[in-house]
N, C-alpha and C. Protein backbone atom coordinates (compact mmCIF):
# COMPACT_ATOMS: atom_id res chain seq x y z
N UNK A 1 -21.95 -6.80 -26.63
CA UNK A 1 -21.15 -7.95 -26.99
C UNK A 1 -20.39 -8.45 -25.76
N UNK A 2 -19.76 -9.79 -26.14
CA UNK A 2 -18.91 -10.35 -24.48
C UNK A 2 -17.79 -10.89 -25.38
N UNK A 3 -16.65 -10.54 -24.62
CA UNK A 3 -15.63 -10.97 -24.96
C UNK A 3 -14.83 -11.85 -23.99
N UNK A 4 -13.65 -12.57 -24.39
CA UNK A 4 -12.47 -12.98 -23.84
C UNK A 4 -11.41 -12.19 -23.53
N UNK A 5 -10.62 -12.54 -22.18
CA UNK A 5 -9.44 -11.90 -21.93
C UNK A 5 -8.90 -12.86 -20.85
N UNK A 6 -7.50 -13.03 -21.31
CA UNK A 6 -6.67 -14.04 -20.71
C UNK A 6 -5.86 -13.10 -19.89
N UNK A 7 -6.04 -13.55 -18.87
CA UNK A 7 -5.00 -12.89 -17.54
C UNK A 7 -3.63 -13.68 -17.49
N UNK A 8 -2.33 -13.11 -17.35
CA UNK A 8 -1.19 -13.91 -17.43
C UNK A 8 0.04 -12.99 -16.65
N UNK A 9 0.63 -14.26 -16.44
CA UNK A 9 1.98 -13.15 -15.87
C UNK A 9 3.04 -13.28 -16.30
N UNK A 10 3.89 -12.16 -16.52
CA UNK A 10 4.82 -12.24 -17.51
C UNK A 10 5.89 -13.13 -17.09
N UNK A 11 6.13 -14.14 -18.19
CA UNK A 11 7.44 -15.42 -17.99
C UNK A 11 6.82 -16.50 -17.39
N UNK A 12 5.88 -16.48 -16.77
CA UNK A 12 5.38 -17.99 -16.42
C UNK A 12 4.33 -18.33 -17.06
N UNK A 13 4.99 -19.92 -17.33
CA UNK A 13 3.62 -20.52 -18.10
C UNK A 13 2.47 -21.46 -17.07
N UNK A 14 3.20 -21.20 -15.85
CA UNK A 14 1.71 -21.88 -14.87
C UNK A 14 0.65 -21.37 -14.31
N UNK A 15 0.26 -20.10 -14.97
CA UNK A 15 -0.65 -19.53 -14.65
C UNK A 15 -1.13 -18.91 -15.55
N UNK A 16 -2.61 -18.68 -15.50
CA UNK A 16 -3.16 -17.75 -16.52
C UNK A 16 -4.85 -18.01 -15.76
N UNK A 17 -5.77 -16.83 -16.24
CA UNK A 17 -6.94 -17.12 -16.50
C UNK A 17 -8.16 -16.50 -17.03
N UNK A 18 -8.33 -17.41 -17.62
CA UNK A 18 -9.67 -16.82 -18.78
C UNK A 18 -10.82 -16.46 -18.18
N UNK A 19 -11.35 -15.28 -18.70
CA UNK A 19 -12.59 -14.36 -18.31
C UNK A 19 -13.47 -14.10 -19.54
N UNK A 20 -14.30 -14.37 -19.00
CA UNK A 20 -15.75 -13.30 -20.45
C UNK A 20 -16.49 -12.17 -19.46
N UNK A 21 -16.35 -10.74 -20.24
CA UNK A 21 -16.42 -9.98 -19.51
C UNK A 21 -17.78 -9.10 -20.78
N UNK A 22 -18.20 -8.86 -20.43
CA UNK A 22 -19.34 -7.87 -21.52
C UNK A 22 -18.92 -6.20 -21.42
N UNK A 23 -18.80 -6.34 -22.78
CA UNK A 23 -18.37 -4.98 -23.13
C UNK A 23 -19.52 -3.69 -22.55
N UNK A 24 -20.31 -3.91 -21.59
CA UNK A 24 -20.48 -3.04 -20.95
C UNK A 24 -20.06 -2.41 -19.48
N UNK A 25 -19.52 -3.58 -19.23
CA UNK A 25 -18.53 -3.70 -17.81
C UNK A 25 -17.92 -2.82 -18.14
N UNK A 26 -17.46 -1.85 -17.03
CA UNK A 26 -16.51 -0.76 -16.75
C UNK A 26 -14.77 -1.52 -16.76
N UNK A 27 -13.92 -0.82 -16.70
CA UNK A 27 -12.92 -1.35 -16.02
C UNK A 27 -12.34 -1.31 -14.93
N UNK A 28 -13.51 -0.39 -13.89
CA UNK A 28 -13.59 -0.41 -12.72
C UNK A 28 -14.23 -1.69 -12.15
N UNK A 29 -15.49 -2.34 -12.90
CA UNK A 29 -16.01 -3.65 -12.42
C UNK A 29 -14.79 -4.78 -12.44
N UNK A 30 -13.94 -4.75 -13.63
CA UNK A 30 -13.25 -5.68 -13.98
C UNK A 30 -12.15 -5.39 -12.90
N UNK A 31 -11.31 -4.42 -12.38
CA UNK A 31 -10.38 -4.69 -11.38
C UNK A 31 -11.37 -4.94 -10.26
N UNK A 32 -12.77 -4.65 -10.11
CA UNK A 32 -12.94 -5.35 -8.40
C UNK A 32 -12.99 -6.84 -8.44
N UNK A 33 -13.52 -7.36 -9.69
CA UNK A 33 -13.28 -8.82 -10.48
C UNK A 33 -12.56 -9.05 -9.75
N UNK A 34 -10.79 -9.09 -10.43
CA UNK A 34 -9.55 -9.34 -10.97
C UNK A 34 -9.18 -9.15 -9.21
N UNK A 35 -9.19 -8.38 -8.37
CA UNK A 35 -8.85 -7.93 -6.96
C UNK A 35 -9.31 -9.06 -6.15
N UNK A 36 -10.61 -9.11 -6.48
CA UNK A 36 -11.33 -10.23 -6.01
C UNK A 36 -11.19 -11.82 -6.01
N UNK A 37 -10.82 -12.19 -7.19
CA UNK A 37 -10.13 -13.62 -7.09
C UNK A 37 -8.82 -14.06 -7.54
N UNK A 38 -8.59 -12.79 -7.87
CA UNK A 38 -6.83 -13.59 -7.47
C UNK A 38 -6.15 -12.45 -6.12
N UNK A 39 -6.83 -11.96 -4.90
CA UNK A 39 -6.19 -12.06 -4.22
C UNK A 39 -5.68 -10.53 -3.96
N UNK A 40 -5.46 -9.50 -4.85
CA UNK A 40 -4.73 -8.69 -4.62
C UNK A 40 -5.26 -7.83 -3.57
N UNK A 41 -4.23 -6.86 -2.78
CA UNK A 41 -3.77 -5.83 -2.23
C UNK A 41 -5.41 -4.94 -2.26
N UNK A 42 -5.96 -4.32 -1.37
CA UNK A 42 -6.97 -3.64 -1.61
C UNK A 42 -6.95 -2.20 -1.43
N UNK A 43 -5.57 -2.01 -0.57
CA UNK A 43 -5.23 -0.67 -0.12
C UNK A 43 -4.35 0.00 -1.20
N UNK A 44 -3.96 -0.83 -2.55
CA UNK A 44 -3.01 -0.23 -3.14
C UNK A 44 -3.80 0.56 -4.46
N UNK A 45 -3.37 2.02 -5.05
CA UNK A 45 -3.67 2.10 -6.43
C UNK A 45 -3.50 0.99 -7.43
N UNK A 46 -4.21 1.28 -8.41
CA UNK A 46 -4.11 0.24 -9.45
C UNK A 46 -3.84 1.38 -10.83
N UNK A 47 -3.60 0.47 -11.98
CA UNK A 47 -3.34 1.41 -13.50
C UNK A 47 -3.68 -0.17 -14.40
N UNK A 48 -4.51 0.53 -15.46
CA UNK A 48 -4.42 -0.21 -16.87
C UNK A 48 -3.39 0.76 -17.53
N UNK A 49 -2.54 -0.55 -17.52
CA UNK A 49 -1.72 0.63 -19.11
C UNK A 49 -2.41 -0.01 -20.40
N UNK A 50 -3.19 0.31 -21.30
CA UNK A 50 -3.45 0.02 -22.67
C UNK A 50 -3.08 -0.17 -23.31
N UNK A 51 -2.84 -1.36 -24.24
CA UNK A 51 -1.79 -1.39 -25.41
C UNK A 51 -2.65 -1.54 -26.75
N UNK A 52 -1.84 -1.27 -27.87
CA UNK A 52 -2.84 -1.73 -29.19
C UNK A 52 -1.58 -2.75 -29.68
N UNK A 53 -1.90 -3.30 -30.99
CA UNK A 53 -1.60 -4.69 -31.26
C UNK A 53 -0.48 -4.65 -31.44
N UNK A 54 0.60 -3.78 -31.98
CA UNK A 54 2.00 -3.12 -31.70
C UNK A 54 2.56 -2.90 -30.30
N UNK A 55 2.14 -2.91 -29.63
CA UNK A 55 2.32 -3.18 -28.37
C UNK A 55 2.78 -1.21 -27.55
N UNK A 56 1.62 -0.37 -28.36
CA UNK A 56 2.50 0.81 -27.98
C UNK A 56 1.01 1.40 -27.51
N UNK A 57 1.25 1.89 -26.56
CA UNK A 57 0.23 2.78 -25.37
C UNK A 57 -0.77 3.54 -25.70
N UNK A 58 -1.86 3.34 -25.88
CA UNK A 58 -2.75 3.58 -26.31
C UNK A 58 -3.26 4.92 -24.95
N UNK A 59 -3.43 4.06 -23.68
CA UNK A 59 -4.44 5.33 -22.89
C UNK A 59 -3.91 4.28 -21.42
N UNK A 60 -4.21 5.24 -20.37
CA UNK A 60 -3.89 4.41 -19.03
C UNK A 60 -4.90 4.97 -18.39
N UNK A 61 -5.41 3.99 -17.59
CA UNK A 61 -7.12 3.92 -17.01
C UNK A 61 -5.97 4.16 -15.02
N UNK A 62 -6.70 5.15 -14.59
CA UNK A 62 -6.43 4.80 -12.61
C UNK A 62 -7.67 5.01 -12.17
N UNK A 63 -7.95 4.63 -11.05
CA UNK A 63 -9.02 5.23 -10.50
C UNK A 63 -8.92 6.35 -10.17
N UNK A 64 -8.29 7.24 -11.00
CA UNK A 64 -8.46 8.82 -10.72
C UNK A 64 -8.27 9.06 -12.32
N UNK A 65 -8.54 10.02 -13.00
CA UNK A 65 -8.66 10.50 -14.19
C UNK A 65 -7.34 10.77 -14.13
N UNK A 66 -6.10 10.61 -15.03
CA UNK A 66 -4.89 10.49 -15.23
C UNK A 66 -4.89 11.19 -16.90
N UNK A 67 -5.83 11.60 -17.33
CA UNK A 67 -5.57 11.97 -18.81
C UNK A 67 -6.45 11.37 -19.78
N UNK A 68 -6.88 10.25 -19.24
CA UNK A 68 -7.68 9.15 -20.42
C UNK A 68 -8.88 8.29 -19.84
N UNK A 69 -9.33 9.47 -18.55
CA UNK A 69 -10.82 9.17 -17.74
C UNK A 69 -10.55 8.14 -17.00
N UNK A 70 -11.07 8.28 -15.82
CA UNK A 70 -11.06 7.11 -14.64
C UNK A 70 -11.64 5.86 -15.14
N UNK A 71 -11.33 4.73 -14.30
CA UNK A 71 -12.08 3.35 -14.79
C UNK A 71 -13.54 3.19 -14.48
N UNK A 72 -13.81 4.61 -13.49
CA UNK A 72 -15.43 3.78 -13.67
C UNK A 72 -15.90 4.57 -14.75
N UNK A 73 -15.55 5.25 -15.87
CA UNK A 73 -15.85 5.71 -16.63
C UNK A 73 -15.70 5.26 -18.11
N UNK A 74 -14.72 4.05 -18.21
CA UNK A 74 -14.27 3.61 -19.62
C UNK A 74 -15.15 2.19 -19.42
N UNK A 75 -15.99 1.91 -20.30
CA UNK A 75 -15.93 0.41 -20.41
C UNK A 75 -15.34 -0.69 -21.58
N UNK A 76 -15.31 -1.62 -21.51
CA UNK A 76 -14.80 -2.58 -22.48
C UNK A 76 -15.04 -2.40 -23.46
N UNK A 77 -15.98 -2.51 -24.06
CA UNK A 77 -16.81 -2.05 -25.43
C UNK A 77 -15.45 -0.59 -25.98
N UNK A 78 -15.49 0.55 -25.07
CA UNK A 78 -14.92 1.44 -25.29
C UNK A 78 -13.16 1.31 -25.57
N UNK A 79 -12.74 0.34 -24.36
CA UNK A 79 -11.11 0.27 -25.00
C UNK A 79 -11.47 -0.81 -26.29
N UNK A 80 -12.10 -1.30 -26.88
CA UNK A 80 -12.41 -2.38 -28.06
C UNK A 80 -12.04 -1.47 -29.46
N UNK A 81 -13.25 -0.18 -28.66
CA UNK A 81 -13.03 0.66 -30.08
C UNK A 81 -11.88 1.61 -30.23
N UNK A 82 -11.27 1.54 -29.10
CA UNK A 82 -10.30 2.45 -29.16
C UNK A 82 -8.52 1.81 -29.75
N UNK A 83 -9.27 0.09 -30.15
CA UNK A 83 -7.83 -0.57 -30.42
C UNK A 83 -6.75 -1.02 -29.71
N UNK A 84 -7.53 -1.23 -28.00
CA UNK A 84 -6.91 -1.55 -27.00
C UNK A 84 -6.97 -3.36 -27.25
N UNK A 85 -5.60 -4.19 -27.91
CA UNK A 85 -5.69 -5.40 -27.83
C UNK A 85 -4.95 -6.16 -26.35
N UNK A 86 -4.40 -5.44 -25.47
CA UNK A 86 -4.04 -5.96 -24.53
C UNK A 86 -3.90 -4.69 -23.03
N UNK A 87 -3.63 -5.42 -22.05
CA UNK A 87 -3.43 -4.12 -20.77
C UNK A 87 -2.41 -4.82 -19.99
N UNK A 88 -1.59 -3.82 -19.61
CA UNK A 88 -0.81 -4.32 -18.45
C UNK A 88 -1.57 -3.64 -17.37
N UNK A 89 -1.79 -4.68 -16.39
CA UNK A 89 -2.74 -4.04 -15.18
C UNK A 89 -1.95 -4.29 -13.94
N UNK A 90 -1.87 -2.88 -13.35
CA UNK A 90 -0.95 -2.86 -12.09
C UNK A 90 -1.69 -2.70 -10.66
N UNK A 91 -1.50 -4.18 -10.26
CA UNK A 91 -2.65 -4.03 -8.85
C UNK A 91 -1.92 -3.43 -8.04
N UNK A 92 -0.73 -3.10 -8.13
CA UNK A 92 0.21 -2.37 -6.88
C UNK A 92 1.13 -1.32 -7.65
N UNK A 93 0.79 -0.11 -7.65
CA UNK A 93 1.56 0.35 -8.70
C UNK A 93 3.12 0.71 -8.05
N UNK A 94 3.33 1.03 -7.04
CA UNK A 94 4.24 1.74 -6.26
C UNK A 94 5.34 0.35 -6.16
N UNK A 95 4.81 -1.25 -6.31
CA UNK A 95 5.65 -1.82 -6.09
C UNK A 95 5.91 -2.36 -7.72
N UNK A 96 5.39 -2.58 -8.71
CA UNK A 96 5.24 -2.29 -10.13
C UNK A 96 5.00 -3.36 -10.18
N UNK A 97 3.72 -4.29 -9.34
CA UNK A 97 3.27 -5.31 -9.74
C UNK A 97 2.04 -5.73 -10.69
N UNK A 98 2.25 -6.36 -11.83
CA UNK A 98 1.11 -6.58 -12.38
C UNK A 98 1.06 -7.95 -13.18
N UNK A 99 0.06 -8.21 -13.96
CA UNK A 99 -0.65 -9.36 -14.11
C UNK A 99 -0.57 -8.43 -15.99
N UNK A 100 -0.42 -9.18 -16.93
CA UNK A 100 -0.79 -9.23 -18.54
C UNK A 100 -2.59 -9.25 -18.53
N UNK A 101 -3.10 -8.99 -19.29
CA UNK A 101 -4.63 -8.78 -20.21
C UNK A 101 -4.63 -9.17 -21.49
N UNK A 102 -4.26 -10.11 -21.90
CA UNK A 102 -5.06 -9.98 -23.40
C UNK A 102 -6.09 -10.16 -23.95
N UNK A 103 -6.37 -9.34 -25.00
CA UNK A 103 -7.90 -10.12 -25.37
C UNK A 103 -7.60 -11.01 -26.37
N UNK A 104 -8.99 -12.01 -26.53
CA UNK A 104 -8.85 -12.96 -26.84
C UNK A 104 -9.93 -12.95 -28.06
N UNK A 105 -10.55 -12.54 -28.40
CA UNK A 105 -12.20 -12.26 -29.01
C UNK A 105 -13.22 -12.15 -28.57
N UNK A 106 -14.27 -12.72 -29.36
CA UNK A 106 -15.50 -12.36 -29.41
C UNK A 106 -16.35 -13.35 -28.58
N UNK A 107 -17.27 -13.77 -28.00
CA UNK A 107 -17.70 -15.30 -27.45
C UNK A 107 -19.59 -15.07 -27.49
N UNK A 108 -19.91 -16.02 -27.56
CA UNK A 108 -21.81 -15.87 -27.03
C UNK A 108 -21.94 -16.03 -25.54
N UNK A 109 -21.09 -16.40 -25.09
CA UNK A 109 -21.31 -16.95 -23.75
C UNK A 109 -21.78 -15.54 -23.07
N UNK A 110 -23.27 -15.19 -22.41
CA UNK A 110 -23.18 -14.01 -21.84
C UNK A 110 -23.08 -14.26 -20.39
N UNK A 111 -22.36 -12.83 -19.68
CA UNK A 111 -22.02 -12.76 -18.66
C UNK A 111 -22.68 -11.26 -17.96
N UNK A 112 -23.36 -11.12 -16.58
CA UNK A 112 -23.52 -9.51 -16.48
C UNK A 112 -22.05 -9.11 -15.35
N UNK A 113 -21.67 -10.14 -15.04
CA UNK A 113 -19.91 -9.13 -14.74
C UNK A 113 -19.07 -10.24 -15.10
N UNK A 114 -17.56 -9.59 -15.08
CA UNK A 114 -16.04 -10.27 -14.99
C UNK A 114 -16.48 -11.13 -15.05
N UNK A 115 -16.52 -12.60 -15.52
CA UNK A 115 -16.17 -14.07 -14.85
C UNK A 115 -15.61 -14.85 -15.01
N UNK A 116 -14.35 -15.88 -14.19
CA UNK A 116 -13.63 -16.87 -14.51
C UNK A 116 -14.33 -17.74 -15.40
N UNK A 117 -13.51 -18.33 -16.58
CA UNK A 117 -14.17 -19.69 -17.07
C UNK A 117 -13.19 -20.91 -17.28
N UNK A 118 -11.85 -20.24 -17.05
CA UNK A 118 -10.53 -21.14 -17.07
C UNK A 118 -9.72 -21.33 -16.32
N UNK A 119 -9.04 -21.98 -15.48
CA UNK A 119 -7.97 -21.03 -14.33
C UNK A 119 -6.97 -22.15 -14.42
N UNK A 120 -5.94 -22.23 -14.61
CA UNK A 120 -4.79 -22.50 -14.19
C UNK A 120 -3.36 -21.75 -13.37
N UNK A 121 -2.95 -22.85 -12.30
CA UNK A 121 -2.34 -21.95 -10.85
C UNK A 121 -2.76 -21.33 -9.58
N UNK A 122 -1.76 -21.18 -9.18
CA UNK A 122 -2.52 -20.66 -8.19
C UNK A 122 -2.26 -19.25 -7.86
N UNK A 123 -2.72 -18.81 -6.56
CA UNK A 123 -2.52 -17.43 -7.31
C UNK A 123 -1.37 -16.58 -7.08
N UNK A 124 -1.39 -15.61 -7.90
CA UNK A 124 0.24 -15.06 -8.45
C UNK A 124 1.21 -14.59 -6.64
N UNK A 125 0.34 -14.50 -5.65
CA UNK A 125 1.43 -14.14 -4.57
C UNK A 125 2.02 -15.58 -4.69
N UNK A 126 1.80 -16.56 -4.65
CA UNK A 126 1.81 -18.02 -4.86
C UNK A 126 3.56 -18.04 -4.79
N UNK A 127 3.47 -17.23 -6.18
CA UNK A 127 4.90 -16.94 -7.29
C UNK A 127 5.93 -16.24 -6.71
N UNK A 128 5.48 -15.46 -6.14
CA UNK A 128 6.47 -14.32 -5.89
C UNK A 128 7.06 -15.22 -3.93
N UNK A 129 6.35 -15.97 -3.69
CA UNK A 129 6.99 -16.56 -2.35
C UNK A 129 7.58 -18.08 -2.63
N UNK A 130 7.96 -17.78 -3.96
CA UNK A 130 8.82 -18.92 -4.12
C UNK A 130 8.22 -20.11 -4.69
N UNK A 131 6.43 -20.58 -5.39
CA UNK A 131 6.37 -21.86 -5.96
C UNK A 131 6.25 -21.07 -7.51
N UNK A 132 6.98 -22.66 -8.48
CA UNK A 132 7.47 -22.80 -9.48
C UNK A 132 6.52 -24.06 -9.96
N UNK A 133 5.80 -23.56 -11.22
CA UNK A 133 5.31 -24.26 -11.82
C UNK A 133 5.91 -25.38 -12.26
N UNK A 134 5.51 -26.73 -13.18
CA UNK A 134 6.16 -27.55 -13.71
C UNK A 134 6.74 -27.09 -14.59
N UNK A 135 6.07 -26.80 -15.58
CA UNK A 135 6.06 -25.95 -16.93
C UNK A 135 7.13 -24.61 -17.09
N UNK A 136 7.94 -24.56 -15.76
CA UNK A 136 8.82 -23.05 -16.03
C UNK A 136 9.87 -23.88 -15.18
N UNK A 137 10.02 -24.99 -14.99
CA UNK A 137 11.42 -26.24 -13.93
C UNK A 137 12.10 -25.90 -15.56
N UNK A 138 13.47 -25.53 -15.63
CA UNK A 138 14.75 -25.98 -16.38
C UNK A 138 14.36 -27.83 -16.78
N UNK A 139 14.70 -27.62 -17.94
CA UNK A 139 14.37 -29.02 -18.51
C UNK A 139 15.11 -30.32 -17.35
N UNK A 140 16.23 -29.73 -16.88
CA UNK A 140 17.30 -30.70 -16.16
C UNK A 140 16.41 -30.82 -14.78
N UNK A 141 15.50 -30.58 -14.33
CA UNK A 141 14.67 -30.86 -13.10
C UNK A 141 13.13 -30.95 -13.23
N UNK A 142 13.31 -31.16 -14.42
CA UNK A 142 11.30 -31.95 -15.02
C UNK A 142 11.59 -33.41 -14.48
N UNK A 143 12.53 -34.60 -14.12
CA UNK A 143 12.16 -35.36 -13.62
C UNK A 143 11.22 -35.63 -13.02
N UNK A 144 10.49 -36.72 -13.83
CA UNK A 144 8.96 -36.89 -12.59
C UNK A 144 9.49 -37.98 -11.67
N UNK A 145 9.13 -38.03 -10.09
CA UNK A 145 9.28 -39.31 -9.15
C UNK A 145 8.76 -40.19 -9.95
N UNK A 146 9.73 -41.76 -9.51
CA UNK A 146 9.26 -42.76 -9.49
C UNK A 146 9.52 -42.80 -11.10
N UNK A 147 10.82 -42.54 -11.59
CA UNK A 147 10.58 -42.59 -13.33
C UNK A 147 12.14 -43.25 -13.27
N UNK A 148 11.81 -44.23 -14.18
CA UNK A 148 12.41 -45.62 -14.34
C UNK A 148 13.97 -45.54 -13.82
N UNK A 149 14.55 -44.45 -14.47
CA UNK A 149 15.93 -44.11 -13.88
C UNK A 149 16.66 -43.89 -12.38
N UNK A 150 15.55 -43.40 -11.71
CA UNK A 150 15.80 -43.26 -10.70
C UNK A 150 15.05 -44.07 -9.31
N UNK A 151 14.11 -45.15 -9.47
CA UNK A 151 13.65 -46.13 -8.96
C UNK A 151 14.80 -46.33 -7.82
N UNK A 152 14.65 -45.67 -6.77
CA UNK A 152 14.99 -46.28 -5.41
C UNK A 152 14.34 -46.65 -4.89
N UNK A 153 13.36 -46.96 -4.45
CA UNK A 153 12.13 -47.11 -3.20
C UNK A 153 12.15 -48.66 -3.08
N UNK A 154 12.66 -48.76 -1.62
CA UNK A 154 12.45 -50.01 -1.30
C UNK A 154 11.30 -50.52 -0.82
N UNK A 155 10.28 -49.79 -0.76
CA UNK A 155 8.61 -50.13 -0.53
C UNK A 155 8.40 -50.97 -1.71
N UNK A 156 8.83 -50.48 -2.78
CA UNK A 156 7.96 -51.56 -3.98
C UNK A 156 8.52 -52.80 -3.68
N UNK A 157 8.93 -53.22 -3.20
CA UNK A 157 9.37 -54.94 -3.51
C UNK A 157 9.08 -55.47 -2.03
N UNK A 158 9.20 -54.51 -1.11
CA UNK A 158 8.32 -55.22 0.06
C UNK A 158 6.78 -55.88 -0.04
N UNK A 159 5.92 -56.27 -0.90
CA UNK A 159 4.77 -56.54 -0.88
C UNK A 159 4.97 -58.34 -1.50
N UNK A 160 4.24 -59.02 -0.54
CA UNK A 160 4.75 -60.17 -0.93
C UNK A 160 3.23 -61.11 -0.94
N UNK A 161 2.45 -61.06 -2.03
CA UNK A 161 1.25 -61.72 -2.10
C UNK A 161 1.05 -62.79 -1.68
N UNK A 162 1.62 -63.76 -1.48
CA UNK A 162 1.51 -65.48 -0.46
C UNK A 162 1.89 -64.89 0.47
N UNK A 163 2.13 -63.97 1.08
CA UNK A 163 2.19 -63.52 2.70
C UNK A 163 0.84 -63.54 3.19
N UNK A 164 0.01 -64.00 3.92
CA UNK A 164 -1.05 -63.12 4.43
C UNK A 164 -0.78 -62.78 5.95
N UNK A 165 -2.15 -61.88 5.72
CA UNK A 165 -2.07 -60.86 7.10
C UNK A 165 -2.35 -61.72 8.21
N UNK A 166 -1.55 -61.91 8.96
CA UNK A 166 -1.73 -62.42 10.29
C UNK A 166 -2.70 -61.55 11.18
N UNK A 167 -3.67 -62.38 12.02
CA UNK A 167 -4.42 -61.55 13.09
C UNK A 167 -3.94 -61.17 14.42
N UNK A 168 -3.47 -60.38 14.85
CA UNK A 168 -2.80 -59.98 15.84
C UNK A 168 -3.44 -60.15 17.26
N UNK A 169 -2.85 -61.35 18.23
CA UNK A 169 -3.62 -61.76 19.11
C UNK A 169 -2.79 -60.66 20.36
N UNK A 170 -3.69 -60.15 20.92
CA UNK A 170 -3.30 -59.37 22.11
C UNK A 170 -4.25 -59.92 23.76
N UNK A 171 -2.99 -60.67 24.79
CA UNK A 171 -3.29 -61.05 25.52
C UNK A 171 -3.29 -59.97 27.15
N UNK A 172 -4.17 -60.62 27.93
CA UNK A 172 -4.73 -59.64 28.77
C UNK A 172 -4.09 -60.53 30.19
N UNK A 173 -3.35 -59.69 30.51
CA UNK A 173 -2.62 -59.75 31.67
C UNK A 173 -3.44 -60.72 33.09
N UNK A 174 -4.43 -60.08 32.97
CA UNK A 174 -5.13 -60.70 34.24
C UNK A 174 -6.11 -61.70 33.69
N UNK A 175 -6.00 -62.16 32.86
CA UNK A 175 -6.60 -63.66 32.35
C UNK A 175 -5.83 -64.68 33.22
């Protein structure tokens, strides 16, 4: 089977992105995925923490067997049956950075690895060096430019249609 899973980060709504991943994919394929296009750290451990729909810990995947088998050993299909509806996935564990997982369902769309099919943002270091989505601005600084209230620009009224363009004659000294 192939499923959905929405990648997100916690508190912002300008980013996210949707994957169909086939429940035979490891969750070792899916972090070289996930490493792979958004960017992360390659030298750092990683962790799935597992959640079920209560939001309480099901199993945590490292690339070392931690209690609940390494990731190249679990695949999707397997956290499915095990009641894993979401993961917090830590591409840096030591600095406790991570990215949300949820799943999303079921899809036909087949895939033989990870693959983007949605993306909004850019990517999450993006965030952390300071850009701010529209969608997470305090209502008091959603002003869009150029919106009726605040119309300063003295460019707009410089354009004066019965003006035309004069041809600019440039004379040569030694004529």
């Amino acid at each position: 089977m192939f499923y959905k899973y929405r990648v997100t980060l916690e508190g912002i709504k300008g980013f996210y992105r949707l994957y169909v991943v086939s429940g035979s994919n490891t969750l070792y394929l899916f972090h070289k995925q996930l490493r792979s296009d958004l960017e992360f750290p390659q030298d750092q451990p990683i962790l799935f923490k597992a959640l079920d729909k209560e939001n309480n810990v099901v199993a945590r995947y490292a690339l070392i067997d931690v209690g609940f088998k390494a990731v190249d050993e679990v695949s999707i299909e397997d956290t499915i049956k095990a009641g894993v509806t979401s993961f917090v996935y830590f591409y840096d564990v030591q600095s406790k950075k991570s990215v949300n997982i949820c799943f999303e369902g079921v899809t036909d769309e087949k895939v033989a690895r990870p693959t983007v099919k949605e993306s909004k943002g850019p990517l999450p270091i993006e965030f952390e060096n300071g850009y701010v989505a529209f969608e997470d601005l305090p209502e008091d600084k959603k002003k869009l430019p150029l919106s009726d209230e605040d119309s300063e620009d003295d460019d707009l009224d410089d354009f004066d249609p019965e003006e035309e363009d004069e041809e600019e004659i440039v004379y040569d000294e030694k004529e």
